[in-house]
Protein backbone atom coordinates (compact mmCIF):
# COMPACT_ATOMS: atom_id res chain seq x y z
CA UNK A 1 72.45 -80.42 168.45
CA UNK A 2 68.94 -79.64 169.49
CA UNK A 3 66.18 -82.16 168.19
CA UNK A 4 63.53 -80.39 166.00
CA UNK A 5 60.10 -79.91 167.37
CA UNK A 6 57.70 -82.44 166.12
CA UNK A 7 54.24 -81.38 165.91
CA UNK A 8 51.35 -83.97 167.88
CA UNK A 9 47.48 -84.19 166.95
CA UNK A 10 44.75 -83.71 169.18
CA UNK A 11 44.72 -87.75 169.60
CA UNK A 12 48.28 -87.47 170.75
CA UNK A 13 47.45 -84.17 172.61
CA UNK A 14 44.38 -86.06 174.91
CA UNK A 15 46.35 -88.94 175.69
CA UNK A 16 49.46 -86.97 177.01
CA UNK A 17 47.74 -84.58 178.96
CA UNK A 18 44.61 -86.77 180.12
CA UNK A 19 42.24 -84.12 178.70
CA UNK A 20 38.92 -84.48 176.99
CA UNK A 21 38.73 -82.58 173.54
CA UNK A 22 36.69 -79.94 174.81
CA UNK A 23 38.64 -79.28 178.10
CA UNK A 24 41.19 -78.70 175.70
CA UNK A 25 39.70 -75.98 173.26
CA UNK A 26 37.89 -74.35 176.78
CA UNK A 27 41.39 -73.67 178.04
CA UNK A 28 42.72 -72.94 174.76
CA UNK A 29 40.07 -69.94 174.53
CA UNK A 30 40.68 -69.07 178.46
CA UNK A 31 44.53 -68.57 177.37
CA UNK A 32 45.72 -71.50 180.10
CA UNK A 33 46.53 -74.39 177.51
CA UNK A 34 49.03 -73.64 174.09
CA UNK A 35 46.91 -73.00 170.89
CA UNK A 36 47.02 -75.53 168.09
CA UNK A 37 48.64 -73.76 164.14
CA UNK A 38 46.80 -74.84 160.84
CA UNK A 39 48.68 -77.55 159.12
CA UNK A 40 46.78 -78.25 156.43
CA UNK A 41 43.31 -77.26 154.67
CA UNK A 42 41.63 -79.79 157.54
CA UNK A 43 44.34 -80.15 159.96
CA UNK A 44 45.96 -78.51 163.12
CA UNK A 45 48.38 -79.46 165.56
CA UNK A 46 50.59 -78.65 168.77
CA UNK A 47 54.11 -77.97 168.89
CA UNK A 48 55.13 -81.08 170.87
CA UNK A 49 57.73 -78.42 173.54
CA UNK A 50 54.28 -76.38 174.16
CA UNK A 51 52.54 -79.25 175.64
CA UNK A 52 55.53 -80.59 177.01
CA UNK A 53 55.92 -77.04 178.78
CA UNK A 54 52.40 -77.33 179.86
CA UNK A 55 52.53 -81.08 181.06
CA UNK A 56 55.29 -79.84 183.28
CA UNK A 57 53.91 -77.02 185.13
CA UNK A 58 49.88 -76.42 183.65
CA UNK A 59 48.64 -74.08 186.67
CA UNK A 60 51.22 -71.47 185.77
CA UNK A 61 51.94 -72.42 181.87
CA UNK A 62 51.11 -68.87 180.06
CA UNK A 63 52.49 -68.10 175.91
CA UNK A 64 55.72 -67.79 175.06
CA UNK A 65 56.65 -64.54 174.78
CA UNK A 66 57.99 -63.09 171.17
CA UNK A 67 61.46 -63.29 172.06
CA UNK A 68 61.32 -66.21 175.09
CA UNK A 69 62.80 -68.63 172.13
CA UNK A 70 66.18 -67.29 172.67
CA UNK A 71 66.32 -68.65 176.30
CA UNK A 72 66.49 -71.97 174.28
CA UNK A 73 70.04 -71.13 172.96
């Protein structure tokens, strides 16, 4: 059974990657790092697989593709 995907904060974000806060949102709007979804009013986070993705290979890391979730199953 596959785990669910937990969702990290930037606080969790900088100290797995070993980025400062605005590295992070530069290479977020130069399309090299995974963009953060709203989770509240005030609050965004990561999908914890995008940044694991990225952690394991960030020079080529590029967006999942629409359908690239099925190579999960």
């Amino acid at each position: 059974m596959r785990q669910p995907d937990r969702i990290i904060r930037m606080k969790t974000v900088q100290a797995r990657t070993g980025l400062s806060r605005s590295t992070i949102y530069r290479k977020i709007a130069e399309g090299t790092f995974p963009r953060q979804m709203k989770i509240s009013a005030n609050g965004a986070g990561w999908h914890e697989s995008d940044i694991n993705r990225w952690i394991a290979y960030p020079a080529g890391w590029k967006p999942r593709g629409e359908f690239d979730f099925l190579d999960d199953y």
